[in-house]
C-alpha atoms as a PDB file:
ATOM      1  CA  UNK A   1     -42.591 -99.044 -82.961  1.00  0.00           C
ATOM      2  CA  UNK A   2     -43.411 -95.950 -80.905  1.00  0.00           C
ATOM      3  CA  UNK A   3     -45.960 -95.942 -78.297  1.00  0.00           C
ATOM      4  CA  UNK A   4     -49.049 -94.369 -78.992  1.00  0.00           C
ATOM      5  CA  UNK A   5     -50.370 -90.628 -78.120  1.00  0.00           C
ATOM      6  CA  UNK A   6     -52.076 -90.825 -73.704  1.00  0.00           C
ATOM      7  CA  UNK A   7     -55.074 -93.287 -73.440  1.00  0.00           C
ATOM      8  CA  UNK A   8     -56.723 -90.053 -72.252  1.00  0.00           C
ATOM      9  CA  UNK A   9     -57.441 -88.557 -75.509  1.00  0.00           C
ATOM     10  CA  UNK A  10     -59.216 -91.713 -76.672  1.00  0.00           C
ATOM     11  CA  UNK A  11     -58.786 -94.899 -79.074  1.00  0.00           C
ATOM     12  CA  UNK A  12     -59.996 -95.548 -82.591  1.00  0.00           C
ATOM     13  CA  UNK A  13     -63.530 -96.832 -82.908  1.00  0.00           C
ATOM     14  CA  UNK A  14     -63.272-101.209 -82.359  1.00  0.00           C
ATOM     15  CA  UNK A  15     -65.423-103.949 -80.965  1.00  0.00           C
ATOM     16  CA  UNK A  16     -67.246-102.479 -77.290  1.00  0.00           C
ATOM     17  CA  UNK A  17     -65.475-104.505 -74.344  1.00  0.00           C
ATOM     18  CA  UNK A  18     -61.713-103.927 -75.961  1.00  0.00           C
ATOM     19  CA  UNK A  19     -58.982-103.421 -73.330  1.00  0.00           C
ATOM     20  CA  UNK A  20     -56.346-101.154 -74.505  1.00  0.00           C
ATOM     21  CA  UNK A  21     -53.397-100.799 -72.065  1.00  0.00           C
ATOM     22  CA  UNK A  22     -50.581 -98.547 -71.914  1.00  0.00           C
ATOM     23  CA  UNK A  23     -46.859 -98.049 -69.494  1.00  0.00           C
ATOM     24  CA  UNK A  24     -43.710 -95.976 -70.253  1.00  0.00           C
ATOM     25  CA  UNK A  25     -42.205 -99.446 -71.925  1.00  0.00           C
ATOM     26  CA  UNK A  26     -45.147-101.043 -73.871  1.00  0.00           C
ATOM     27  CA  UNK A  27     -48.507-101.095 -74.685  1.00  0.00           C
ATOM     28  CA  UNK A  28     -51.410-103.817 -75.738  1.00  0.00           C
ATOM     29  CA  UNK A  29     -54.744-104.800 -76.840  1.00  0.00           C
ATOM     30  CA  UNK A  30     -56.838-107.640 -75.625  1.00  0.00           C
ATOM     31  CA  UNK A  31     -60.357-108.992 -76.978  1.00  0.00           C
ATOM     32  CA  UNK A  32     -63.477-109.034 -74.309  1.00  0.00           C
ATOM     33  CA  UNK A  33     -62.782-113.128 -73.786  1.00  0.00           C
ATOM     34  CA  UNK A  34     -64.306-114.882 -71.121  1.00  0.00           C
ATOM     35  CA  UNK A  35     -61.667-115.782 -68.535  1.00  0.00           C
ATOM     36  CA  UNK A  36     -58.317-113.854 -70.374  1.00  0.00           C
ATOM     37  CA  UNK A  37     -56.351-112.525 -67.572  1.00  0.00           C
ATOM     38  CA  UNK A  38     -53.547-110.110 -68.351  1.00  0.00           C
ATOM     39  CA  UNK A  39     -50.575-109.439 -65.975  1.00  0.00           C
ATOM     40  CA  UNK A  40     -48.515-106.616 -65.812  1.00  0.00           C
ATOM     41  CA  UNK A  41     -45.216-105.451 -63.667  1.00  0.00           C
ATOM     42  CA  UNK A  42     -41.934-105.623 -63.176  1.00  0.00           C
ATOM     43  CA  UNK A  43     -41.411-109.130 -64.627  1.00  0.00           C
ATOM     44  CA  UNK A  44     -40.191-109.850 -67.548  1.00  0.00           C
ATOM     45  CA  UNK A  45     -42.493-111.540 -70.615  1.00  0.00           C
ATOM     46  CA  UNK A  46     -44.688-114.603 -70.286  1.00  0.00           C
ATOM     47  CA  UNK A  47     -44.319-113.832 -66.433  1.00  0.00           C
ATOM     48  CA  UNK A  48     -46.408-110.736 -67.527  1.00  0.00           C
ATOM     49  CA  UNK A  49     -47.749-108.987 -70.284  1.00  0.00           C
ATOM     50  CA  UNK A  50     -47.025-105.381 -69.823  1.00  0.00           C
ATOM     51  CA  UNK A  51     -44.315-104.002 -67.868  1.00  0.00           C
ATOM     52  CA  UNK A  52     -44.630-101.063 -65.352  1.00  0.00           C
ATOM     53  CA  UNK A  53     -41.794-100.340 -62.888  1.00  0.00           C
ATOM     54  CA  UNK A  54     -39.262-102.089 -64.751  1.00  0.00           C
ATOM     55  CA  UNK A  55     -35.958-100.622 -62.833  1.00  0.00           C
ATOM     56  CA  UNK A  56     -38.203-100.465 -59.123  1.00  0.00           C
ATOM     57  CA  UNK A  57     -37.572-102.946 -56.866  1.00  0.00           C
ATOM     58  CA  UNK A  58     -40.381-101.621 -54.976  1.00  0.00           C
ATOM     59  CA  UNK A  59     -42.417-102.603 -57.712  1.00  0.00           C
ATOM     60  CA  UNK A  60     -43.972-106.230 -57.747  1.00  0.00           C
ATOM     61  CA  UNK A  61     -42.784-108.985 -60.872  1.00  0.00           C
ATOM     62  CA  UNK A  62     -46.530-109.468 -60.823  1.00  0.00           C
ATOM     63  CA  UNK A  63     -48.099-106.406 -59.977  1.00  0.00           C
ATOM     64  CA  UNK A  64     -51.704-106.783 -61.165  1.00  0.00           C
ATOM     65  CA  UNK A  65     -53.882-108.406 -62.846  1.00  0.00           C
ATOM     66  CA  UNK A  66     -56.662-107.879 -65.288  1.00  0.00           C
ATOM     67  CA  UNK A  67     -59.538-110.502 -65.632  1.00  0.00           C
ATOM     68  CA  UNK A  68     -62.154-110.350 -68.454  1.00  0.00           C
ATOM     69  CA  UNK A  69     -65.781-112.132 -66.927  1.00  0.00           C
ATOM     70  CA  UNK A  70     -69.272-111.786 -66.591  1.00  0.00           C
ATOM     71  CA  UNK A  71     -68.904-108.905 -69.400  1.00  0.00           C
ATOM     72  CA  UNK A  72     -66.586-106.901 -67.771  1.00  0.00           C
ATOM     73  CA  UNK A  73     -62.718-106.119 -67.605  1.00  0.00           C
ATOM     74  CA  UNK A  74     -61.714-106.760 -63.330  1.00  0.00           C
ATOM     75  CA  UNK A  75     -58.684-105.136 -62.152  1.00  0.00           C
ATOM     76  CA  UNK A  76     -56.755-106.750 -58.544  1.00  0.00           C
ATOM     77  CA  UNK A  77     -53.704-105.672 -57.233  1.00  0.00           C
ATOM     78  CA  UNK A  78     -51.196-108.867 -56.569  1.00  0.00           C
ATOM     79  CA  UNK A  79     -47.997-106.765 -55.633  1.00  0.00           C
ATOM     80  CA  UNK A  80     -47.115-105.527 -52.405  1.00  0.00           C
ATOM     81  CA  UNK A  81     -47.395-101.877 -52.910  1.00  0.00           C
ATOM     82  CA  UNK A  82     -50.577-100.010 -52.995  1.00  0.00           C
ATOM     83  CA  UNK A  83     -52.665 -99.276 -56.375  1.00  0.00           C
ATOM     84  CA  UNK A  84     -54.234 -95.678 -56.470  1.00  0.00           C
ATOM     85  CA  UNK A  85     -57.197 -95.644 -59.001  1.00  0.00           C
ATOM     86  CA  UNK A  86     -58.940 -92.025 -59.587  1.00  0.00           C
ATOM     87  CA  UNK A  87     -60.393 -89.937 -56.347  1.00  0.00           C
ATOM     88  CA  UNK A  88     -57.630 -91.506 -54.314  1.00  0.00           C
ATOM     89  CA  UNK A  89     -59.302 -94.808 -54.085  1.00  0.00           C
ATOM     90  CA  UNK A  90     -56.237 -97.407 -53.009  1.00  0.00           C
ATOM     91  CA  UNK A  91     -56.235-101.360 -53.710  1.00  0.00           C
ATOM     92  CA  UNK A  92     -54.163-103.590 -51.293  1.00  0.00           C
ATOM     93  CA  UNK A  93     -53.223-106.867 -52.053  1.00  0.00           C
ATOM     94  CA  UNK A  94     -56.225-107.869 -49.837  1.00  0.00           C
ATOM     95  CA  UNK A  95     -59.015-105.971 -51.679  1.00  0.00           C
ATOM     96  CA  UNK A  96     -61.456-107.693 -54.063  1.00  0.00           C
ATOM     97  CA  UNK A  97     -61.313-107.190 -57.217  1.00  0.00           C
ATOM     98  CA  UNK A  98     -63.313-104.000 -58.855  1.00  0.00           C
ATOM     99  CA  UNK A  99     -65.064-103.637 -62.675  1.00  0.00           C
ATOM    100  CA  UNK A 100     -63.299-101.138 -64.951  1.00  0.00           C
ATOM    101  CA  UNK A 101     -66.044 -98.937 -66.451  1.00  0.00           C
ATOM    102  CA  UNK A 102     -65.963 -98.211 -69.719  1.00  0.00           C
ATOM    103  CA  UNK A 103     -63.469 -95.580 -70.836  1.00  0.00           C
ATOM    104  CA  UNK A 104     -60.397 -94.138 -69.425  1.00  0.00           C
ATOM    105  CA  UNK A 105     -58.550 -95.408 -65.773  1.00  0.00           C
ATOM    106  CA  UNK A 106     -55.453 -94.840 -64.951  1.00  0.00           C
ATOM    107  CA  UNK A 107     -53.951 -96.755 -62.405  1.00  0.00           C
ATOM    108  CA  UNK A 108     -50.823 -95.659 -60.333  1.00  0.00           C
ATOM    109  CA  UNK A 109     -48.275 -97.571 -58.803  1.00  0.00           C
ATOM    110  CA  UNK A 110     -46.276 -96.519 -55.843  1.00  0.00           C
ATOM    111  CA  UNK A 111     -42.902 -97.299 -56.558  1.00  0.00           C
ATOM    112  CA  UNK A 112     -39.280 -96.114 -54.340  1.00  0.00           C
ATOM    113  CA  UNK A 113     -39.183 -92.153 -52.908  1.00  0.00           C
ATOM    114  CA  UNK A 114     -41.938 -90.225 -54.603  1.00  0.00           C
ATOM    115  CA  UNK A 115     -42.086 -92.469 -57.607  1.00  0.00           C
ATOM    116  CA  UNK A 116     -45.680 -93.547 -58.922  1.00  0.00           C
ATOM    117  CA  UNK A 117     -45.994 -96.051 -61.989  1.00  0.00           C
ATOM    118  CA  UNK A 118     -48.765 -95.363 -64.161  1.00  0.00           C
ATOM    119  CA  UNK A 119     -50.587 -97.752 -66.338  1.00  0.00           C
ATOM    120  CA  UNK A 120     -53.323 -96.319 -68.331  1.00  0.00           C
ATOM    121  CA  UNK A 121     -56.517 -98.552 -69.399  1.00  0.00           C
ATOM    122  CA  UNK A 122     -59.300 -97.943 -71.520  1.00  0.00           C
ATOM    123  CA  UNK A 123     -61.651-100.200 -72.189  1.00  0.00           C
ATOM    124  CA  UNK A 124     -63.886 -99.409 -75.488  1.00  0.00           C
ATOM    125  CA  UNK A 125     -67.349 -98.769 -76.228  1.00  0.00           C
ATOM    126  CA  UNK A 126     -70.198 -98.401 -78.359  1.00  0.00           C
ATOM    127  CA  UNK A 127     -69.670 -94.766 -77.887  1.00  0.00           C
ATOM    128  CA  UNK A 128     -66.205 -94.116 -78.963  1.00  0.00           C
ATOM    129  CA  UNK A 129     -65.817 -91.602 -81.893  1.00  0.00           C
ATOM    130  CA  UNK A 130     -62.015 -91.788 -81.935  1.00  0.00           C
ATOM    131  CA  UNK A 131     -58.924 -89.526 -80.356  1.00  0.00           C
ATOM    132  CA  UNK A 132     -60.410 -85.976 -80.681  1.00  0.00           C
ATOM    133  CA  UNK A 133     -57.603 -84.222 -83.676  1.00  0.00           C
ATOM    134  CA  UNK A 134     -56.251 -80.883 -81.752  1.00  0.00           C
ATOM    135  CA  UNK A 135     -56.599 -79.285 -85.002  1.00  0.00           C
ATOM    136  CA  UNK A 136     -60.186 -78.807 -84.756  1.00  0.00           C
ATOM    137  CA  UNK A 137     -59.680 -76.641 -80.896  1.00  0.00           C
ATOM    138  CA  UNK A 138     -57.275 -74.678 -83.037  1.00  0.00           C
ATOM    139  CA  UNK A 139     -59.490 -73.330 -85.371  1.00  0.00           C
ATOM    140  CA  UNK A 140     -61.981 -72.050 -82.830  1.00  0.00           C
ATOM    141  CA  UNK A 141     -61.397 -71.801 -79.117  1.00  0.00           C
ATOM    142  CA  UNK A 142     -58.096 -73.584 -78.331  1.00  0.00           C
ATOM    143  CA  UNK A 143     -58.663 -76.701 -76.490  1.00  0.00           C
ATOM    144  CA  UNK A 144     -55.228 -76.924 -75.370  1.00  0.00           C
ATOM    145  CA  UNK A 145     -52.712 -74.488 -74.287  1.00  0.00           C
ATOM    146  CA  UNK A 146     -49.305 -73.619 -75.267  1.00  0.00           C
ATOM    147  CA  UNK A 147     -46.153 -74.652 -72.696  1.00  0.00           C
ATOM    148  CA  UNK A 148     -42.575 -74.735 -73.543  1.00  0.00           C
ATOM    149  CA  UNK A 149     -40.239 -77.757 -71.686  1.00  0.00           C
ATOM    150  CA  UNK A 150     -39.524 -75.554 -68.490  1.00  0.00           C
ATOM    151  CA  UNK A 151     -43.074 -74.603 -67.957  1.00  0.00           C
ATOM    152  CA  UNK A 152     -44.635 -78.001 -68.531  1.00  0.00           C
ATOM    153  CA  UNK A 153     -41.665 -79.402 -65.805  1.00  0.00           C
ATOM    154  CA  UNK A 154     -43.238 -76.944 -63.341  1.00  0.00           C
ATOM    155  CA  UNK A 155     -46.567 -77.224 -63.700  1.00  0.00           C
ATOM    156  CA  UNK A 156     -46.546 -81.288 -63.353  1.00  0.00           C
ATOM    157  CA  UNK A 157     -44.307 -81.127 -60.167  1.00  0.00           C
ATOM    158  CA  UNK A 158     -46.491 -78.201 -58.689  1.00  0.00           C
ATOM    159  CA  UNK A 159     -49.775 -79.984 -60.136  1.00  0.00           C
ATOM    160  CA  UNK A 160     -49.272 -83.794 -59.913  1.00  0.00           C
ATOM    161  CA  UNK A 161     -51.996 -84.515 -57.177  1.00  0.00           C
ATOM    162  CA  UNK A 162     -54.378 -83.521 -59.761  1.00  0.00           C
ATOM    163  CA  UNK A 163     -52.512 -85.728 -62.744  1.00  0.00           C
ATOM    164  CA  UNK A 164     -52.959 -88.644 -59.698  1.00  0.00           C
ATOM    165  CA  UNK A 165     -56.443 -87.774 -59.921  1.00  0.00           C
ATOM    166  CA  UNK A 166     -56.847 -87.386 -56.343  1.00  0.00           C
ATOM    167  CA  UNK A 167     -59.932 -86.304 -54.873  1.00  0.00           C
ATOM    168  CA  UNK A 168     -60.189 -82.376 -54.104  1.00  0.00           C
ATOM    169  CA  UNK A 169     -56.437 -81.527 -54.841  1.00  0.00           C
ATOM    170  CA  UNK A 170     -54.470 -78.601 -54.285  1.00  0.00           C
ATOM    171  CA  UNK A 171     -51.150 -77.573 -55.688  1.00  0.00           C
ATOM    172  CA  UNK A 172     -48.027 -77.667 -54.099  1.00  0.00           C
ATOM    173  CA  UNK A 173     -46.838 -74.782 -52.711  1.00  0.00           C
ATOM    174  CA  UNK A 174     -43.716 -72.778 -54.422  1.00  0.00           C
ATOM    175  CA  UNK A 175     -41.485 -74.000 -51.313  1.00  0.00           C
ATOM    176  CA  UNK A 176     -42.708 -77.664 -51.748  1.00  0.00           C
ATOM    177  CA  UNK A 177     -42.227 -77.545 -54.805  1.00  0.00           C
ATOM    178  CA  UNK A 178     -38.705 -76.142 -54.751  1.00  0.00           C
ATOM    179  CA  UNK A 179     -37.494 -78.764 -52.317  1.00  0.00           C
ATOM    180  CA  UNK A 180     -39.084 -81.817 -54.709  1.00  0.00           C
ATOM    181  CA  UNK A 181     -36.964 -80.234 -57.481  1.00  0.00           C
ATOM    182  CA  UNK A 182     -33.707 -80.362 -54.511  1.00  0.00           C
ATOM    183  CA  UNK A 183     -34.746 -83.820 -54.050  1.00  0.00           C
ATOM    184  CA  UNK A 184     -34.866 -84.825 -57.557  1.00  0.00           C
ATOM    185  CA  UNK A 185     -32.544 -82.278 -59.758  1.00  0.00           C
ATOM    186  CA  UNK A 186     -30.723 -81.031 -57.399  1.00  0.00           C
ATOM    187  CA  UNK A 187     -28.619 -79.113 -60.327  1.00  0.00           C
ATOM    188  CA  UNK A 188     -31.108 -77.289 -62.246  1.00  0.00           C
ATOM    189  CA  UNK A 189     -31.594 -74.603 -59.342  1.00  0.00           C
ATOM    190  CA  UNK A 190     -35.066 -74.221 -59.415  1.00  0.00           C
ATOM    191  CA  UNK A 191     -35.839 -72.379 -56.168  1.00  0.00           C
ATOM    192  CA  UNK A 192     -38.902 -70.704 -54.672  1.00  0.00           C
ATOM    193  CA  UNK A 193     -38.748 -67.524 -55.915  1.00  0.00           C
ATOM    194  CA  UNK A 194     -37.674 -68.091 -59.937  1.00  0.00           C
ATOM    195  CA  UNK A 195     -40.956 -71.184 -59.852  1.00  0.00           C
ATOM    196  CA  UNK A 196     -43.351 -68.467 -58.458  1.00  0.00           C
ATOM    197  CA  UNK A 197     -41.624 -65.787 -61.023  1.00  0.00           C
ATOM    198  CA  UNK A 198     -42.042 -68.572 -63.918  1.00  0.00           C
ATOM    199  CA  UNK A 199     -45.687 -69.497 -62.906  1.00  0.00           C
ATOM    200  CA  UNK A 200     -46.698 -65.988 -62.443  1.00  0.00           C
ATOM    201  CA  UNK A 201     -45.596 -65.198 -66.155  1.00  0.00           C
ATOM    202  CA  UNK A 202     -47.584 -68.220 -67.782  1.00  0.00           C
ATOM    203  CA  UNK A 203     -50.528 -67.103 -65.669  1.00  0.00           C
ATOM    204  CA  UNK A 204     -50.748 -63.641 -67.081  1.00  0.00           C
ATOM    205  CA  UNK A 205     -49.949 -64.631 -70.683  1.00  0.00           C
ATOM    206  CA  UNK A 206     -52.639 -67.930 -70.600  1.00  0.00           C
ATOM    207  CA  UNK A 207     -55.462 -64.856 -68.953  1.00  0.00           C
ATOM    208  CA  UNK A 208     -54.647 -63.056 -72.031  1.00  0.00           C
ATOM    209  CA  UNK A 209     -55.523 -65.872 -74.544  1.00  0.00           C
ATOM    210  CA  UNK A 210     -58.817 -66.395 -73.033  1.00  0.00           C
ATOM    211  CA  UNK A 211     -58.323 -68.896 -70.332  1.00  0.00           C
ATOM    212  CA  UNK A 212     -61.501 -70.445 -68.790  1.00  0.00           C
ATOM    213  CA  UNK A 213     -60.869 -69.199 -65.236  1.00  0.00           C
ATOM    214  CA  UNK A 214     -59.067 -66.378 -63.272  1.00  0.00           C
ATOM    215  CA  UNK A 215     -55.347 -66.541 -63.418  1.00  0.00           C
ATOM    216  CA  UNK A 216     -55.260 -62.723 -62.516  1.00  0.00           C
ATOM    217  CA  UNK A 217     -56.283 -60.781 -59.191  1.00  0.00           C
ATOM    218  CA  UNK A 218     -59.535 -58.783 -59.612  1.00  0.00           C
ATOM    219  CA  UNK A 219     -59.136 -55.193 -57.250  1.00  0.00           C
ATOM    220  CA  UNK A 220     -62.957 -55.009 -57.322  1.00  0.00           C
ATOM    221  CA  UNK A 221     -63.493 -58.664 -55.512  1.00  0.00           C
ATOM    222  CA  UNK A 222     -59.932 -58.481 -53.275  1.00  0.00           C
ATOM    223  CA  UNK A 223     -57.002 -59.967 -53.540  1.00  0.00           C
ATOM    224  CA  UNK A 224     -57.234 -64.082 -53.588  1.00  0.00           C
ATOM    225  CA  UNK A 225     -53.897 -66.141 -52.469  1.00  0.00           C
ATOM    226  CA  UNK A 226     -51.556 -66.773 -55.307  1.00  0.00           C
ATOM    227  CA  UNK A 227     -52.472 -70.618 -54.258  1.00  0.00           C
ATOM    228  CA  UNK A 228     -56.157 -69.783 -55.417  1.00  0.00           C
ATOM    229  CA  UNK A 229     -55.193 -68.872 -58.765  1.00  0.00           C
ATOM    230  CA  UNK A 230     -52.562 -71.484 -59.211  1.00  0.00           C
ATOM    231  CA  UNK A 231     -55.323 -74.199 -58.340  1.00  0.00           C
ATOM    232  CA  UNK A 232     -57.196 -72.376 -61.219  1.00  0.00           C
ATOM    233  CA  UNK A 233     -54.204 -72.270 -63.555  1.00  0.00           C
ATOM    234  CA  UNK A 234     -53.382 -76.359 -63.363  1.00  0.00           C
ATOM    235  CA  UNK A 235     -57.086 -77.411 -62.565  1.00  0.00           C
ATOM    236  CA  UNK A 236     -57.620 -75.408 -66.365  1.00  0.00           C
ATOM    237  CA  UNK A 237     -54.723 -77.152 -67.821  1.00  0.00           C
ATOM    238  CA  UNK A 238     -55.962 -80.921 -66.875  1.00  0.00           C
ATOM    239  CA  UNK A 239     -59.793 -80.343 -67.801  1.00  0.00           C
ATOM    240  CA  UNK A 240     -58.618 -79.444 -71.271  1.00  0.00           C
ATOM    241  CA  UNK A 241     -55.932 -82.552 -71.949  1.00  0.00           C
ATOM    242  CA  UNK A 242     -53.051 -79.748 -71.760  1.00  0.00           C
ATOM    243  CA  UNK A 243     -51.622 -81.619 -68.707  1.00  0.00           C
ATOM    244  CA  UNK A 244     -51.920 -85.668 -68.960  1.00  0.00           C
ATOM    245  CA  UNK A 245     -50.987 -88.155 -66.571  1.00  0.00           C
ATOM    246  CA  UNK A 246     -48.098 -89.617 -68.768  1.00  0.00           C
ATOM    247  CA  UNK A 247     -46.597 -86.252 -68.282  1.00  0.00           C
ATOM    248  CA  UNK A 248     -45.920 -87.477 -64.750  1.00  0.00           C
ATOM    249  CA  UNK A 249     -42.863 -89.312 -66.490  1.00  0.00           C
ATOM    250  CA  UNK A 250     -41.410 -86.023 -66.366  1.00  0.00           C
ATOM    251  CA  UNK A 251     -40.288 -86.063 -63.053  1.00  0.00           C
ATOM    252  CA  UNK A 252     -38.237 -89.365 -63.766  1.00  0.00           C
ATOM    253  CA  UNK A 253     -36.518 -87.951 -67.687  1.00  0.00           C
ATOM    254  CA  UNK A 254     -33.318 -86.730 -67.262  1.00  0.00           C
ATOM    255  CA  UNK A 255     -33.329 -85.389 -70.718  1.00  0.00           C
ATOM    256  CA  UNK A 256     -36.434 -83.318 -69.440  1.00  0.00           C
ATOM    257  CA  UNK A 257     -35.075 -81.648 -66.778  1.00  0.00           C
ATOM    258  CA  UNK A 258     -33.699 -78.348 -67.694  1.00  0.00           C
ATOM    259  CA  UNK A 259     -29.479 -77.648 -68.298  1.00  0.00           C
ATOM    260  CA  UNK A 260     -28.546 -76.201 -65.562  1.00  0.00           C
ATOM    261  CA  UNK A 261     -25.646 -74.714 -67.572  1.00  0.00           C
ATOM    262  CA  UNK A 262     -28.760 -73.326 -70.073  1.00  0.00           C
ATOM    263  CA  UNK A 263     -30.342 -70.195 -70.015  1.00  0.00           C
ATOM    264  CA  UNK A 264     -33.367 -71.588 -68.006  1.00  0.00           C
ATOM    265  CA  UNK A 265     -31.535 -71.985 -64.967  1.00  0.00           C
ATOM    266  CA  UNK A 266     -29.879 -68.887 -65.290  1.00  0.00           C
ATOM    267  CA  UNK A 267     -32.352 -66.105 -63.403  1.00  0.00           C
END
């Protein structure tokens, strides 16, 4: 059965208190019970319950755990590597357990090199209406934007603070970027002058369909750094869902990367 569409965009209406968790390998759904406790990482089933990290030895057999008490879903880390939740908060082994709110968390793991794990969790409410259908944004003011393969690659490896949800991020630069993109495809040949060239061109073409902030220069107010309008550009692309944290699993899909024998490695 295939996994399910990101946490982000919401669940289907259930009982307030449901956990729904979600990895790269599995997914699950637990009832608010007094005292359940759900384990997830690199083990192997009933050691845990979801996997994360499955081929990362830096990545705990028991990673985590989730506790359901006192009416609320707990999350502690039990591995040896860190847990980042949203704003760049980190749990260590040592740290006391902390209450999921309701609604979406996603938790990331810090696995070998510049891997990070991510587990999504949402836990339901009396609020929840259901995943929001895209084909409602399309009929008005488009709620998500258009990227082919080779422009969604970029944007994650030049935006992925933000898809960490770290506090006050800032893009990678195009020379950062370019040497990530050494480190991790060393054969598609993306270099710092064809990532500014490809960035520049979804910039102008996303100001044209409306975007919600600059992505151009304005003469009348200076010239801003290209960095300004880049932060603009990705910061734009995660408020409206266009850029998820699952997309993170980019950086680790061969099949995503592009050919460098194809025509978007040719420039």
């Amino acid at each position: 059965m295939p996994l399910s569409a990101s946490l982000a965009r919401g669940v289907a209406p259930t009982t307030p208190g449901v956990l729904h968790a979600r990895t790269v390998t599995g997914e699950l759904t637990a009832p608010p019970r007094q005292g359940l406790t759900l384990r997830f990482g690199r083990g192997e089933k009933p050691e845990v319950d979801l996997g994360v990290g499955i081929d990362d030895l830096r990545v705990s057999r028991r990673h985590g755990e989730l506790t359901y008490r006192s009416g609320q879903w707990w999350l502690r880390n039990t591995g040896q590597q860190l847990v980042r939740l949203p704003r760049g908060r980190m749990m260590h082994v040592s740290t006391e357990p902390v209450p999921l709110a309701a609604g979406y968390t996603p938790l990331f793991v810090k696995g070998s090199g510049y891997r990070e794990h991510l587990v999504e969790l949402y836990v339901a409410s009396h609020d929840d209406q259901g995943p929001v259908s895209r084909r409602r944004a399309e009929t008005a003011r488009p709620e998500t934007w258009p990227l082919d393969d080779d422009e969604r690659l970029l944007l994650v490896v030049l935006g992925q603070r933000y898809l960490l949800y770290e506090e006050e991020p800032r893009p990678l630069t195009y020379a950062a970027a370019a040497r990530q993109f050494a480190y991790l495809r060393p054969q598609a040949g993306w270099n710092e002058r064809k990532i500014e060239y490809r960035i520049e061109a979804v910039r102008r073409r996303l100001h044209r369909s409306g975007f919600r902030y600059p992505l151009v220069h304005d003469p009348s107010q200076g010239r801003p750094g290209d960095n300004s309008l880049l932060h603009n550009l990705i910061k734009g692309l995660v408020e409206s869902t266009t850029l998820v944290p699952p997309d993170l699993e980019l950086m680790e899909d061969d099949a995503a990367w592009p050919d460098p024998a194809g025509p978007a490695s040719s420039a």
